[in-house]
PDB file of N, CA and C in Angstrom:
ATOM      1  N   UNK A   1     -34.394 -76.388 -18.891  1.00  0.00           N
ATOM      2  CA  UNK A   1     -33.237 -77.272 -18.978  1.00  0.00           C
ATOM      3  C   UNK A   1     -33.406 -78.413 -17.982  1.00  0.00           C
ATOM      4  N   UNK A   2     -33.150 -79.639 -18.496  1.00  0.00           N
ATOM      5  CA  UNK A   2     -33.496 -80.733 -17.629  1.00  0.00           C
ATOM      6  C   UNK A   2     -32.148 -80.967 -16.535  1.00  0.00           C
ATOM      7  N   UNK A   3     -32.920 -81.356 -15.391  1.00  0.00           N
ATOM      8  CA  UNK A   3     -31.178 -81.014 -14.159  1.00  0.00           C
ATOM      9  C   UNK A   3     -31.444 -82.489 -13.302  1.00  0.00           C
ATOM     10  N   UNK A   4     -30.497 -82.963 -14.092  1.00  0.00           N
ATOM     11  CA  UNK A   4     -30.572 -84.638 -13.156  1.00  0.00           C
ATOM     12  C   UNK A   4     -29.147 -84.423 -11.835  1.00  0.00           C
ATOM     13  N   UNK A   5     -29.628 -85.156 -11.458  1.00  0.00           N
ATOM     14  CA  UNK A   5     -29.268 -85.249  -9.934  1.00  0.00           C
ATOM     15  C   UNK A   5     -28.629 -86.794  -9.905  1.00  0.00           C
ATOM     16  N   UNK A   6     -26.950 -87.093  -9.304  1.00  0.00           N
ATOM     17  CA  UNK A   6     -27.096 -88.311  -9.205  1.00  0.00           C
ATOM     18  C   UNK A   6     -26.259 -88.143  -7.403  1.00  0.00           C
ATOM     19  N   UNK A   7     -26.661 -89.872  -6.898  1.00  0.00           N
ATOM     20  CA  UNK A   7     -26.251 -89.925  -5.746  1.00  0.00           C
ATOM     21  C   UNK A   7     -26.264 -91.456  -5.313  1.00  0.00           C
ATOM     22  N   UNK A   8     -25.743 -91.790  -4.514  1.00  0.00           N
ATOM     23  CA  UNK A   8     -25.364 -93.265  -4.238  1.00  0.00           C
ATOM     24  C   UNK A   8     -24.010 -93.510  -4.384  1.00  0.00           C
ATOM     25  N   UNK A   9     -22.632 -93.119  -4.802  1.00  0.00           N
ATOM     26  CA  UNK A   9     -21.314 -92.997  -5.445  1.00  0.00           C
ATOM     27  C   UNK A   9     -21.102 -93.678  -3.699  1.00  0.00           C
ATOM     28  N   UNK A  10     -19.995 -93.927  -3.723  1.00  0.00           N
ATOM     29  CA  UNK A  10     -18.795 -94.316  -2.477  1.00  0.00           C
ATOM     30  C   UNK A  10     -17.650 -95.142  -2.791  1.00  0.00           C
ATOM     31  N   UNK A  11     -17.401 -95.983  -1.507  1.00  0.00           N
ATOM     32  CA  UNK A  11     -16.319 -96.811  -1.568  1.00  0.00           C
ATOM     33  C   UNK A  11     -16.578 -98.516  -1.919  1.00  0.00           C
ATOM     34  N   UNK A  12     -16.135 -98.763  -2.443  1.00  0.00           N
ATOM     35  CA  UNK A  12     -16.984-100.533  -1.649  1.00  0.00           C
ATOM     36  C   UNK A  12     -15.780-101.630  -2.547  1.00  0.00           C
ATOM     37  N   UNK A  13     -15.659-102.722  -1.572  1.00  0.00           N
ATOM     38  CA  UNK A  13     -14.895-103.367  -1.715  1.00  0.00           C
ATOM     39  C   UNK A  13     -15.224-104.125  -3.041  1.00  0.00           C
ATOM     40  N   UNK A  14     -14.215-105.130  -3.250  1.00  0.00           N
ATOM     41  CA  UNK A  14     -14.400-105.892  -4.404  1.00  0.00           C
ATOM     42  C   UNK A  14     -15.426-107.224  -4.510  1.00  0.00           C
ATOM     43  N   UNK A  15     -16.512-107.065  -5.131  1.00  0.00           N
ATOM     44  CA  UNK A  15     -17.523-108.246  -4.816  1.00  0.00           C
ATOM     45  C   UNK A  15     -18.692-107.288  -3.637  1.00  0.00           C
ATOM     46  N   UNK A  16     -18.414-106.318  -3.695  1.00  0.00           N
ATOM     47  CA  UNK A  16     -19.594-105.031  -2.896  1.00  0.00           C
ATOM     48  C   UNK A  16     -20.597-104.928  -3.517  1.00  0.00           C
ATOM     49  N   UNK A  17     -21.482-104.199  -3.392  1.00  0.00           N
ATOM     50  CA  UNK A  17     -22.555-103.787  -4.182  1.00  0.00           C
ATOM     51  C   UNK A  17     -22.678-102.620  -3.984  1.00  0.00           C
ATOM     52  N   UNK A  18     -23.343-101.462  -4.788  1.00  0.00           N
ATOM     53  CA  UNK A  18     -23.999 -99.660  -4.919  1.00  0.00           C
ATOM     54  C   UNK A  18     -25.439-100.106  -4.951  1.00  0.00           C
ATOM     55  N   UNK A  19     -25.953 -98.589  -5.086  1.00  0.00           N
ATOM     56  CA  UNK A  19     -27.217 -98.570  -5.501  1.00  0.00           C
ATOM     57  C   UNK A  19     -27.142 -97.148  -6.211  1.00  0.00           C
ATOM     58  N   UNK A  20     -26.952 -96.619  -7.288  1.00  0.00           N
ATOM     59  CA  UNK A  20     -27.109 -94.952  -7.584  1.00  0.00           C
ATOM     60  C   UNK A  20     -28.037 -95.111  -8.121  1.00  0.00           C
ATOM     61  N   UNK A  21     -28.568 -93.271  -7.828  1.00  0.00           N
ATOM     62  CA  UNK A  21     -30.264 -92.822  -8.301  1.00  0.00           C
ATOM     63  C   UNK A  21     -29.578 -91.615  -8.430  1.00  0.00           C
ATOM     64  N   UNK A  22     -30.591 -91.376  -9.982  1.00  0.00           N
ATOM     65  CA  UNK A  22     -30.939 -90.238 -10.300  1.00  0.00           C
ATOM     66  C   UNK A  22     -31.804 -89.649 -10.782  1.00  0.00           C
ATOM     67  N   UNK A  23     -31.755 -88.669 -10.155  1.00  0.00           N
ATOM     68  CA  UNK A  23     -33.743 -87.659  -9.802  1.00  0.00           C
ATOM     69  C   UNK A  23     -33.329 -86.324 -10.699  1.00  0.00           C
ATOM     70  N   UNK A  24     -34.532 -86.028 -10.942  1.00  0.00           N
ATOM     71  CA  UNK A  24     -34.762 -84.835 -11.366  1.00  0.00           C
ATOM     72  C   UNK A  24     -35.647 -83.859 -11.069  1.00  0.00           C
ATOM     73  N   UNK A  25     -35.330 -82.783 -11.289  1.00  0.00           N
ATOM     74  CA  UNK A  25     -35.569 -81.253 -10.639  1.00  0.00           C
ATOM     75  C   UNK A  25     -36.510 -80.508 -11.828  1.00  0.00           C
ATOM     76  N   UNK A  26     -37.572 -80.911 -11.549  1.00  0.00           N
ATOM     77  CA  UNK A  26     -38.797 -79.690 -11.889  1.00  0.00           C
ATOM     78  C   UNK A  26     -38.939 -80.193 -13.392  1.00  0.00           C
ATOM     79  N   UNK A  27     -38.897 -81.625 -13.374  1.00  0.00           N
ATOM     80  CA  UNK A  27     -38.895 -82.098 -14.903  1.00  0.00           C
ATOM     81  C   UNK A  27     -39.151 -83.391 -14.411  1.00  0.00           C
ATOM     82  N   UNK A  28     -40.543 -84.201 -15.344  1.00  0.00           N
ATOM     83  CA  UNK A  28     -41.126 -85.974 -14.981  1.00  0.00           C
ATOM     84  C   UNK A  28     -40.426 -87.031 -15.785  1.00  0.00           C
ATOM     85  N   UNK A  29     -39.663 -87.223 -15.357  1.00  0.00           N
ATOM     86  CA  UNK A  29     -38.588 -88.218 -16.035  1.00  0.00           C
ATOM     87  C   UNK A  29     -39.543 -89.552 -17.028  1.00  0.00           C
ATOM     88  N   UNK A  30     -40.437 -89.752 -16.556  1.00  0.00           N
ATOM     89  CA  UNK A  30     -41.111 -90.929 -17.166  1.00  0.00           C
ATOM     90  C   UNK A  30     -41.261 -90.447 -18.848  1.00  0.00           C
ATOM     91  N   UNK A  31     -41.462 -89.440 -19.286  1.00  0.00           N
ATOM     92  CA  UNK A  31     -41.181 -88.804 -20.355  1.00  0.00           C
ATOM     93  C   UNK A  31     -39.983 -89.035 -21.145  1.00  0.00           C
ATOM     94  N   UNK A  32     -38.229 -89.927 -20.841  1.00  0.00           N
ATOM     95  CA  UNK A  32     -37.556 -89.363 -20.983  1.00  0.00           C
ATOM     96  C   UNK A  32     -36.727 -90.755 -20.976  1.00  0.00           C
ATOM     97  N   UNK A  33     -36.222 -91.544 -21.566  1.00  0.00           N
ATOM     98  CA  UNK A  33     -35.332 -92.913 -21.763  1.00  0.00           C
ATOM     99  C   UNK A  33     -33.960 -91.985 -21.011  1.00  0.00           C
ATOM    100  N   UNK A  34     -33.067 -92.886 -20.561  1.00  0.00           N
ATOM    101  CA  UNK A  34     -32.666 -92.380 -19.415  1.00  0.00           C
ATOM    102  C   UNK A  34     -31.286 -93.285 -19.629  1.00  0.00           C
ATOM    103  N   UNK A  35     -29.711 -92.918 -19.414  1.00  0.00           N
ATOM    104  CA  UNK A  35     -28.658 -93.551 -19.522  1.00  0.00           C
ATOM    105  C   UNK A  35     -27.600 -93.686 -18.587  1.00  0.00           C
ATOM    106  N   UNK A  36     -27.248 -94.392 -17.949  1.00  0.00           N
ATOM    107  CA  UNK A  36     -25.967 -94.564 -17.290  1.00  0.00           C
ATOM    108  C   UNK A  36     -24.788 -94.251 -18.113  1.00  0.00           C
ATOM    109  N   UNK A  37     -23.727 -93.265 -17.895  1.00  0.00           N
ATOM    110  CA  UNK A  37     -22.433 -93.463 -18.039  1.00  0.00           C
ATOM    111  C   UNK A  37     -21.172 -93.642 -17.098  1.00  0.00           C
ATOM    112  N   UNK A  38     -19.757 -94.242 -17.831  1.00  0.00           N
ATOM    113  CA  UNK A  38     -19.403 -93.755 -16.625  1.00  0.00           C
ATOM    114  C   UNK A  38     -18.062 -92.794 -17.091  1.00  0.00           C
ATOM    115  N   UNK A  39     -17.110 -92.367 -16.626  1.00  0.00           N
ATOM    116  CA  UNK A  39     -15.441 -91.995 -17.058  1.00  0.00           C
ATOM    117  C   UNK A  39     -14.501 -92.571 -16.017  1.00  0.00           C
ATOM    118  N   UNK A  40     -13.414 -93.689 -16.121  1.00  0.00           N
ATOM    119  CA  UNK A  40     -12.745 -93.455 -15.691  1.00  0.00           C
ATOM    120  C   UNK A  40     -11.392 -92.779 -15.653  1.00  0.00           C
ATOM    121  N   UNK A  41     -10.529 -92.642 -14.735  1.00  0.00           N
ATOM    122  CA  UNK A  41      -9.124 -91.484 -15.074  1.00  0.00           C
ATOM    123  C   UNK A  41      -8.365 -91.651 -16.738  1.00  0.00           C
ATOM    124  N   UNK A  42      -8.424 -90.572 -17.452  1.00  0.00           N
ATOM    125  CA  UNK A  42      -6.969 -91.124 -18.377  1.00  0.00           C
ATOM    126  C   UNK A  42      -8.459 -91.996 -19.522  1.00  0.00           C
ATOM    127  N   UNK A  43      -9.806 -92.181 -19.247  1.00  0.00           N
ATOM    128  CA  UNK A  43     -10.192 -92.990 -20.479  1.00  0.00           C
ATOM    129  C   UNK A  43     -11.455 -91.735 -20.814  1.00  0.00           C
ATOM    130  N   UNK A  44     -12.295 -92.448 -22.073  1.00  0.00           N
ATOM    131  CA  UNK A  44     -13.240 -92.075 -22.422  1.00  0.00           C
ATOM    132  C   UNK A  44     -14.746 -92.474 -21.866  1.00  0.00           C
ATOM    133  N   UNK A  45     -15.380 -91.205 -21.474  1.00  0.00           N
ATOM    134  CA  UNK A  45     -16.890 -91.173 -21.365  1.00  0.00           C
ATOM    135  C   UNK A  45     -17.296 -92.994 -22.222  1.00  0.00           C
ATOM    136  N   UNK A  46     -18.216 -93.952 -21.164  1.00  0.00           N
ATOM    137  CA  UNK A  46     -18.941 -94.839 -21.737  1.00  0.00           C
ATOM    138  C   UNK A  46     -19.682 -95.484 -21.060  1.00  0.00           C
ATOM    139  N   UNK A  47     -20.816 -95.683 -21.728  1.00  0.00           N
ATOM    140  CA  UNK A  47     -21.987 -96.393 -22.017  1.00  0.00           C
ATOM    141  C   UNK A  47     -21.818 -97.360 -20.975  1.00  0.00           C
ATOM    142  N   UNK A  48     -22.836 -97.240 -20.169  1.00  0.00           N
ATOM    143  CA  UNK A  48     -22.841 -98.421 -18.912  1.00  0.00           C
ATOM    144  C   UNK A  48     -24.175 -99.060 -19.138  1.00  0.00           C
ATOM    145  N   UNK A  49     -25.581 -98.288 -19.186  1.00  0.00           N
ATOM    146  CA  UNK A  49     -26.456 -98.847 -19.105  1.00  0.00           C
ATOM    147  C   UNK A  49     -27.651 -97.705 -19.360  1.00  0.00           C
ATOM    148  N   UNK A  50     -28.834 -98.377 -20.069  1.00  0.00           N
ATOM    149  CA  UNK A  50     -30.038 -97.570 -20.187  1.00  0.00           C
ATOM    150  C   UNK A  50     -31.233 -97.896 -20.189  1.00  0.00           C
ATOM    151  N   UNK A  51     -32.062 -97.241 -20.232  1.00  0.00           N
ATOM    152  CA  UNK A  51     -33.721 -97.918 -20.129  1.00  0.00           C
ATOM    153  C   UNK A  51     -34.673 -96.888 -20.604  1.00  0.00           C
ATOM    154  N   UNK A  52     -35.710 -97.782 -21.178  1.00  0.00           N
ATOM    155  CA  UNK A  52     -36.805 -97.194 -21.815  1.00  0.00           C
ATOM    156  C   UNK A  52     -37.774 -96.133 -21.241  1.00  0.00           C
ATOM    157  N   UNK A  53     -38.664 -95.221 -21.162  1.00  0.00           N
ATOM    158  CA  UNK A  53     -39.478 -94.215 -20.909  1.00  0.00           C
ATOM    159  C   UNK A  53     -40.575 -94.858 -19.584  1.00  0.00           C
ATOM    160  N   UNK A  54     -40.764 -96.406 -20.542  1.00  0.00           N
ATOM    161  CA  UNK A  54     -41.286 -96.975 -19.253  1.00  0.00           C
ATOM    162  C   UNK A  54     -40.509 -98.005 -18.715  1.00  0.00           C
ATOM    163  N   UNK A  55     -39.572 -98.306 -18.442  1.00  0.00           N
ATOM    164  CA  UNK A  55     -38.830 -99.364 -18.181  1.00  0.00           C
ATOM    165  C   UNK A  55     -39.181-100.518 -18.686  1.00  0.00           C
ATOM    166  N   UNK A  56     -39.788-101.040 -20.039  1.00  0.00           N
ATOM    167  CA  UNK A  56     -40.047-102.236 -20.930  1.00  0.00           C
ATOM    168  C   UNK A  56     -38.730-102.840 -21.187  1.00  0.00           C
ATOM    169  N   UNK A  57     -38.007-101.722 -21.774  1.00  0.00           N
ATOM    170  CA  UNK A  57     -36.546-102.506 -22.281  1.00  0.00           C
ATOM    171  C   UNK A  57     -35.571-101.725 -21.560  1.00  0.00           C
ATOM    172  N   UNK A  58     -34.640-102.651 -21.993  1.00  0.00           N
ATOM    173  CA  UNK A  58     -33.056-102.321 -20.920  1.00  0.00           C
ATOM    174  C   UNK A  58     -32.317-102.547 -21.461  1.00  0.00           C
ATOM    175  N   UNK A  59     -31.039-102.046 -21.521  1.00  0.00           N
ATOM    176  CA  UNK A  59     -29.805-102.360 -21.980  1.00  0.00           C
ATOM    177  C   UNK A  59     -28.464-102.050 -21.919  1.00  0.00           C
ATOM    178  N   UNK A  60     -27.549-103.229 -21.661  1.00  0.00           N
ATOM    179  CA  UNK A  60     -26.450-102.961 -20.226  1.00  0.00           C
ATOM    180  C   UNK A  60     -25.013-103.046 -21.405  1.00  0.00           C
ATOM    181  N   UNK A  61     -23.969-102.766 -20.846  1.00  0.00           N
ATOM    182  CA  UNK A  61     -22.746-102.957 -21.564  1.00  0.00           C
ATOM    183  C   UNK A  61     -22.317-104.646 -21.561  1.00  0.00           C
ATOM    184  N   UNK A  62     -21.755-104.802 -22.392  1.00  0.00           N
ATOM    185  CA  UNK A  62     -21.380-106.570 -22.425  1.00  0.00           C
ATOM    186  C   UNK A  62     -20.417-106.376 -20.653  1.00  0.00           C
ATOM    187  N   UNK A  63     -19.553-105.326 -20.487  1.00  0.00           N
ATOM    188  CA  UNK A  63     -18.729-105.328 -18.852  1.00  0.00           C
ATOM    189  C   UNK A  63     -19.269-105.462 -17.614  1.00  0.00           C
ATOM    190  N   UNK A  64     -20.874-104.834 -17.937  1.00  0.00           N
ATOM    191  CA  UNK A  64     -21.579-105.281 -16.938  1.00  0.00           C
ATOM    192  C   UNK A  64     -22.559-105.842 -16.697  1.00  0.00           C
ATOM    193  N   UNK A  65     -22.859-106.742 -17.751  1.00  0.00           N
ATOM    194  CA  UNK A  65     -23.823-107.509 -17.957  1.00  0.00           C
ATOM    195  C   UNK A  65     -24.068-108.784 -16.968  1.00  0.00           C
ATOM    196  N   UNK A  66     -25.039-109.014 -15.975  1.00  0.00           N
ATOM    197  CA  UNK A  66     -24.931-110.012 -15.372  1.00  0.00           C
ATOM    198  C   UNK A  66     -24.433-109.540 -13.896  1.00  0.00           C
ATOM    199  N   UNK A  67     -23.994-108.574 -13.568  1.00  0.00           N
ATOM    200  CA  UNK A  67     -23.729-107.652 -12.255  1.00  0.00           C
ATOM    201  C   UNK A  67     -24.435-106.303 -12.451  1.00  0.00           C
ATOM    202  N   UNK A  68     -24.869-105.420 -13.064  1.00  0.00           N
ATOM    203  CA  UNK A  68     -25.740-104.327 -12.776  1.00  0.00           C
ATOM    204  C   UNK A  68     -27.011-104.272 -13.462  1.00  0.00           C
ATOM    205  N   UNK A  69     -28.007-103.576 -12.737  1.00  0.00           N
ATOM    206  CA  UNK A  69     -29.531-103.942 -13.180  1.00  0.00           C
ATOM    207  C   UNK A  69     -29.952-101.708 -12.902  1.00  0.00           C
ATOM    208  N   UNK A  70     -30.229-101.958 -14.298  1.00  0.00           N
ATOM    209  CA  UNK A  70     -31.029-100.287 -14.489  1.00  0.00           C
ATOM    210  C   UNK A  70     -32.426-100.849 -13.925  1.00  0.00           C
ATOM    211  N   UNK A  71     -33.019 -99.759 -13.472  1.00  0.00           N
ATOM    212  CA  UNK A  71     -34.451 -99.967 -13.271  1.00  0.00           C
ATOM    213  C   UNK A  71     -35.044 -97.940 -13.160  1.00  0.00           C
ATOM    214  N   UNK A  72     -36.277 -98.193 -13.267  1.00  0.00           N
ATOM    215  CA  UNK A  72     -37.000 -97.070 -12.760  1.00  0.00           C
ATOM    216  C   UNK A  72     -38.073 -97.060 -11.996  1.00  0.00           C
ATOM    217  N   UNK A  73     -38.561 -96.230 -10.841  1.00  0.00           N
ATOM    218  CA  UNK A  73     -39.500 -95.493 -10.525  1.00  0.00           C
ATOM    219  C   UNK A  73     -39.961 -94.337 -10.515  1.00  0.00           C
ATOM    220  N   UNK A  74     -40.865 -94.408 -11.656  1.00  0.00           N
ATOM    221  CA  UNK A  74     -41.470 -93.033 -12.053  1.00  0.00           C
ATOM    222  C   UNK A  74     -42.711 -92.500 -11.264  1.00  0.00           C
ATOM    223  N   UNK A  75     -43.239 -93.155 -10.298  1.00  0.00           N
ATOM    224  CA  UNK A  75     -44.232 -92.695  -9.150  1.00  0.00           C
ATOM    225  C   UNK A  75     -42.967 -91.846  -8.144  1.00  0.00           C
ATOM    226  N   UNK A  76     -41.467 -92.076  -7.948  1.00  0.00           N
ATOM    227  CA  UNK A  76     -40.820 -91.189  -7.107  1.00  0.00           C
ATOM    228  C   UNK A  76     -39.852 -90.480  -7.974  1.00  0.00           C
ATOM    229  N   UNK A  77     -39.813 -90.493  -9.493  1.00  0.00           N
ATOM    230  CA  UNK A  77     -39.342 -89.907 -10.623  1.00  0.00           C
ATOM    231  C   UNK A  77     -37.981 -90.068 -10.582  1.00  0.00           C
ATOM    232  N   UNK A  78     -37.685 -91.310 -10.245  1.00  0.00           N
ATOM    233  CA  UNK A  78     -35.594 -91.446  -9.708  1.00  0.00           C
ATOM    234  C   UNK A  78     -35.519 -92.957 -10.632  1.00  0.00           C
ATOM    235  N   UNK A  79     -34.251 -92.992 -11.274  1.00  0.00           N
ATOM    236  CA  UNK A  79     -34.053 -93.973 -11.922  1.00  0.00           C
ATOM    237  C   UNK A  79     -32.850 -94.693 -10.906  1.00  0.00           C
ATOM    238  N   UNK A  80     -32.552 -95.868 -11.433  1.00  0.00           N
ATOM    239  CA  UNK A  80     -31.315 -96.681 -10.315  1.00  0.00           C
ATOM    240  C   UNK A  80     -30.465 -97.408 -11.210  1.00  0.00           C
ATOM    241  N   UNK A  81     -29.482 -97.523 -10.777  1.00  0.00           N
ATOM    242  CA  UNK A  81     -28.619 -98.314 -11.230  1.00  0.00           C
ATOM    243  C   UNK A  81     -27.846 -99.265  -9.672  1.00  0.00           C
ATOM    244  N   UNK A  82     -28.298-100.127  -9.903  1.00  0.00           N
ATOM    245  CA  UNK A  82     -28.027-101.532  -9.049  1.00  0.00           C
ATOM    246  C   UNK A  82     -26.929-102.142  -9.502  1.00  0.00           C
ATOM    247  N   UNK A  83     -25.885-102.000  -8.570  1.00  0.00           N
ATOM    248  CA  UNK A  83     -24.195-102.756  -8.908  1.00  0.00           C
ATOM    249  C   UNK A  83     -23.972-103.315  -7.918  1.00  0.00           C
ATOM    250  N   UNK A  84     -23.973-104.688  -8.718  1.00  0.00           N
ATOM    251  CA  UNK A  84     -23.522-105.964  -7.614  1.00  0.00           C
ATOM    252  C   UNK A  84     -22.213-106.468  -8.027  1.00  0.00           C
ATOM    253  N   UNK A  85     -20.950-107.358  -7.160  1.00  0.00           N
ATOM    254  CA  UNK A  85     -20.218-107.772  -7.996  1.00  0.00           C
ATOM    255  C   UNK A  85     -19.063-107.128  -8.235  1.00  0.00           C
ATOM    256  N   UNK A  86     -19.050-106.258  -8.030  1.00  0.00           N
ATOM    257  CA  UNK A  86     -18.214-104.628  -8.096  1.00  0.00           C
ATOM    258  C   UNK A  86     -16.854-105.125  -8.343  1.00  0.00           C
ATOM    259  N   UNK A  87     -16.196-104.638  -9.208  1.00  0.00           N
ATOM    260  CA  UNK A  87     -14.888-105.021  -9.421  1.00  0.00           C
ATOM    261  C   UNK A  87     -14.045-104.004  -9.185  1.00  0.00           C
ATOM    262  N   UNK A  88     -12.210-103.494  -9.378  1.00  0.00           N
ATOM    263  CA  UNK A  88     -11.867-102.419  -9.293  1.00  0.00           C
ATOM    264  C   UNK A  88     -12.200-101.647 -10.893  1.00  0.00           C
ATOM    265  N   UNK A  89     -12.176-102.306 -11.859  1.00  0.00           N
ATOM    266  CA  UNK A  89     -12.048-101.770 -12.935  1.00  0.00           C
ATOM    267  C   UNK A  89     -13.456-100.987 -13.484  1.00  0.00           C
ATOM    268  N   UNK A  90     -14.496-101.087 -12.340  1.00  0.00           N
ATOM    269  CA  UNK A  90     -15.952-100.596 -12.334  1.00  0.00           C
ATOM    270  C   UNK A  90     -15.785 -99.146 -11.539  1.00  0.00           C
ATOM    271  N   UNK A  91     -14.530 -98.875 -11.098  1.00  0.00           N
ATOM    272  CA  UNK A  91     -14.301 -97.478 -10.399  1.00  0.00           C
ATOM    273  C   UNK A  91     -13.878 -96.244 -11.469  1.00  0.00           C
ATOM    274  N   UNK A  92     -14.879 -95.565 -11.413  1.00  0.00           N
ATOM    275  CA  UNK A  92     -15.100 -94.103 -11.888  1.00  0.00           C
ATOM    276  C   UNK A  92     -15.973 -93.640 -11.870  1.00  0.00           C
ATOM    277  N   UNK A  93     -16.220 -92.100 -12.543  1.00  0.00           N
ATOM    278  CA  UNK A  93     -17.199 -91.364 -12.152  1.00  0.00           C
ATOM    279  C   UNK A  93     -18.482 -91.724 -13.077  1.00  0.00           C
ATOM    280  N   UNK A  94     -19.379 -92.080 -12.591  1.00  0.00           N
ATOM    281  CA  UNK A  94     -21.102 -92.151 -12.891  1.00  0.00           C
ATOM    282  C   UNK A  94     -21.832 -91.464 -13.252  1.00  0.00           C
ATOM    283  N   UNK A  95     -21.954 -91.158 -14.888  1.00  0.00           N
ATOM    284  CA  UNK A  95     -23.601 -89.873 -14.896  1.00  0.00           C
ATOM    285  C   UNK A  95     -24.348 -90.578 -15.453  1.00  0.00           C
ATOM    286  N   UNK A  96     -25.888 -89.501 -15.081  1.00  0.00           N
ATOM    287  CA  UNK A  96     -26.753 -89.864 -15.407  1.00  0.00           C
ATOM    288  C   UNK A  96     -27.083 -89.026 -16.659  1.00  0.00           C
ATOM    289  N   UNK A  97     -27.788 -89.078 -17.993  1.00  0.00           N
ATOM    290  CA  UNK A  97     -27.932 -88.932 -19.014  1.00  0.00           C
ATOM    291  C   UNK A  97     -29.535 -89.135 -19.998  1.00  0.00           C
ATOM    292  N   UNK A  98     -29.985 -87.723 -20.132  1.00  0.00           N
ATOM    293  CA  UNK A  98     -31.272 -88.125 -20.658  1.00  0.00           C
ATOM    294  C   UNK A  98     -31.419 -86.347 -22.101  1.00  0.00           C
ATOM    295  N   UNK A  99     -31.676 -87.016 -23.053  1.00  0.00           N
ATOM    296  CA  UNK A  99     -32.076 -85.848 -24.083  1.00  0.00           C
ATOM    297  C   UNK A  99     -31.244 -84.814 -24.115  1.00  0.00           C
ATOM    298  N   UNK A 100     -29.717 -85.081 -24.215  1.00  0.00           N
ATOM    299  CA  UNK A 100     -28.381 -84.209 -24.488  1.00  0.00           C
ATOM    300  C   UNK A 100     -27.800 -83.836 -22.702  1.00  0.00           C
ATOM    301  N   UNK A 101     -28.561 -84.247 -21.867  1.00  0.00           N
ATOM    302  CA  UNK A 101     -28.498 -83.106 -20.102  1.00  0.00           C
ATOM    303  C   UNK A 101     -27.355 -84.388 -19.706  1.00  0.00           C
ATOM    304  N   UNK A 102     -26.673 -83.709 -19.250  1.00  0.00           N
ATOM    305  CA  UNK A 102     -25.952 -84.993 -18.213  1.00  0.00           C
ATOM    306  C   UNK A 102     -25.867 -84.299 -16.992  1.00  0.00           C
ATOM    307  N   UNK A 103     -25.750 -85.043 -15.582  1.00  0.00           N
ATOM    308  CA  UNK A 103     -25.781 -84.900 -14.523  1.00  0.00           C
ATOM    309  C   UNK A 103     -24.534 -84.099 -13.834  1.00  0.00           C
ATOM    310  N   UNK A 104     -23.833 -84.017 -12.586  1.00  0.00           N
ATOM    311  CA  UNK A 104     -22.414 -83.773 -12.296  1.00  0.00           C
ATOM    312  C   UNK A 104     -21.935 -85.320 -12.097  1.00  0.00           C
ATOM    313  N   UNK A 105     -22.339 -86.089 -11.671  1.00  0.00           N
ATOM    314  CA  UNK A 105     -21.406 -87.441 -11.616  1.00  0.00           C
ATOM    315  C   UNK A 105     -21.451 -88.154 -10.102  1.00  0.00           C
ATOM    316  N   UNK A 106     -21.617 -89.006 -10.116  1.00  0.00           N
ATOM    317  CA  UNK A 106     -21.385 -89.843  -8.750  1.00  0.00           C
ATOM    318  C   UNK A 106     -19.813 -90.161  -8.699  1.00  0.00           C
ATOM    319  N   UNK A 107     -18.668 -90.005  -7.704  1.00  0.00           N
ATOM    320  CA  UNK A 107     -17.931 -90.924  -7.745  1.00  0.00           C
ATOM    321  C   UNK A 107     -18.326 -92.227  -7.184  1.00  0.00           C
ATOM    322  N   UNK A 108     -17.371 -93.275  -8.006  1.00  0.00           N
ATOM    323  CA  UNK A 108     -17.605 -94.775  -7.683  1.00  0.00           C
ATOM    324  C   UNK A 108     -16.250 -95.574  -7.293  1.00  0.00           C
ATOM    325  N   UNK A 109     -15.481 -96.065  -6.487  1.00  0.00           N
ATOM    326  CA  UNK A 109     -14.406 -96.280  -5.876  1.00  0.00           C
ATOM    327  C   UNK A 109     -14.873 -97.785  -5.256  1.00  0.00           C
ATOM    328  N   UNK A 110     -13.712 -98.981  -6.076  1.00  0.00           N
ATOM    329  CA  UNK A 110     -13.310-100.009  -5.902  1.00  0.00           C
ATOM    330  C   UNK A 110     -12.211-100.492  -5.302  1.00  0.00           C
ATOM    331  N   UNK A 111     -11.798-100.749  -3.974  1.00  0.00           N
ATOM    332  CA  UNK A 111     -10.995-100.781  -3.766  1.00  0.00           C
ATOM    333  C   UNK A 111     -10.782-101.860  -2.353  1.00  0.00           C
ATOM    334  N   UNK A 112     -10.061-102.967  -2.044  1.00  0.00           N
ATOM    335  CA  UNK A 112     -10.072-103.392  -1.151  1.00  0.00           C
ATOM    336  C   UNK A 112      -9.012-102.551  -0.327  1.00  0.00           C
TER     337      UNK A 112
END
C-alpha cells in the first residue's frame, strides 16, 4: 500500500508563501503522477494541482494558477507544492494523492 506523507501546513499571512512536500514510505514515487488536493470546512475535496511521473507536464486549478507551482524531486522521492500569494480562501486541509492512496493532510491556515 502506497503511504504518502505530507508536511509543510501552518499559518501564514495574506500575500505569505508555504512550501508542502510529500514523501513516501517504502515506495519510488517517480513511478507515480502525483496530485494536490485540498478540503476546506463545510466544502468538497478539490483539485489543486498535479504533475506528471517525470515532471514534463503540470497542471494547476484556474484558483491557483499564477500563485502555486507543483514540482518534483525524484533523486529525494518528495514532491512540492510551492504557494505564493496566499489568500484566506486558500486555507484548508492539503493532501497528497497518487494511484487511489491519499495522504492524512497538511493543515493550511490564512489568516492575518
Amino acid at each position: 500500500q502506497l503511504q504518502l506523507v505530507e508536511s509543510g501546513g501552518g499559518l501564514a499571512h495574506p500575500g505569505g508563501s508555504l512550501r508542502l512536500s510529500c514523501a513516501a514510505a517504502r515506495y519510488t514515487l517517480e513511478y507515480y503522477a502525483i496530485g494536490w488536493f485540498r478540503q476546506a470546512p463545510g466544502r468538497e475535496r478539490e483539485a489543486v494541482s498535479c504533475i506528471s511521473r517525470d515532471g514534463g507536464s503540470t497542471n494547476n486549478a484556474d484558483s491557483v494558477k499564477g500563485r502555486f507551482t507543483i514540482s518534483r524531486d525524484n533523486a529525494k522521492n518528495t514532491v512540492y507544492l510551492q504557494m505564493n500569494s496566499l489568500k484566506p480562501e486558500d486555507t484548508a486541509v492539503y493532501y497528497c494523492w497518487s494511484t487511489g492512496f491519499w495522504g492524512q493532510g497538511t493543515q493550511v491556515t490564512v489568516s492575518s
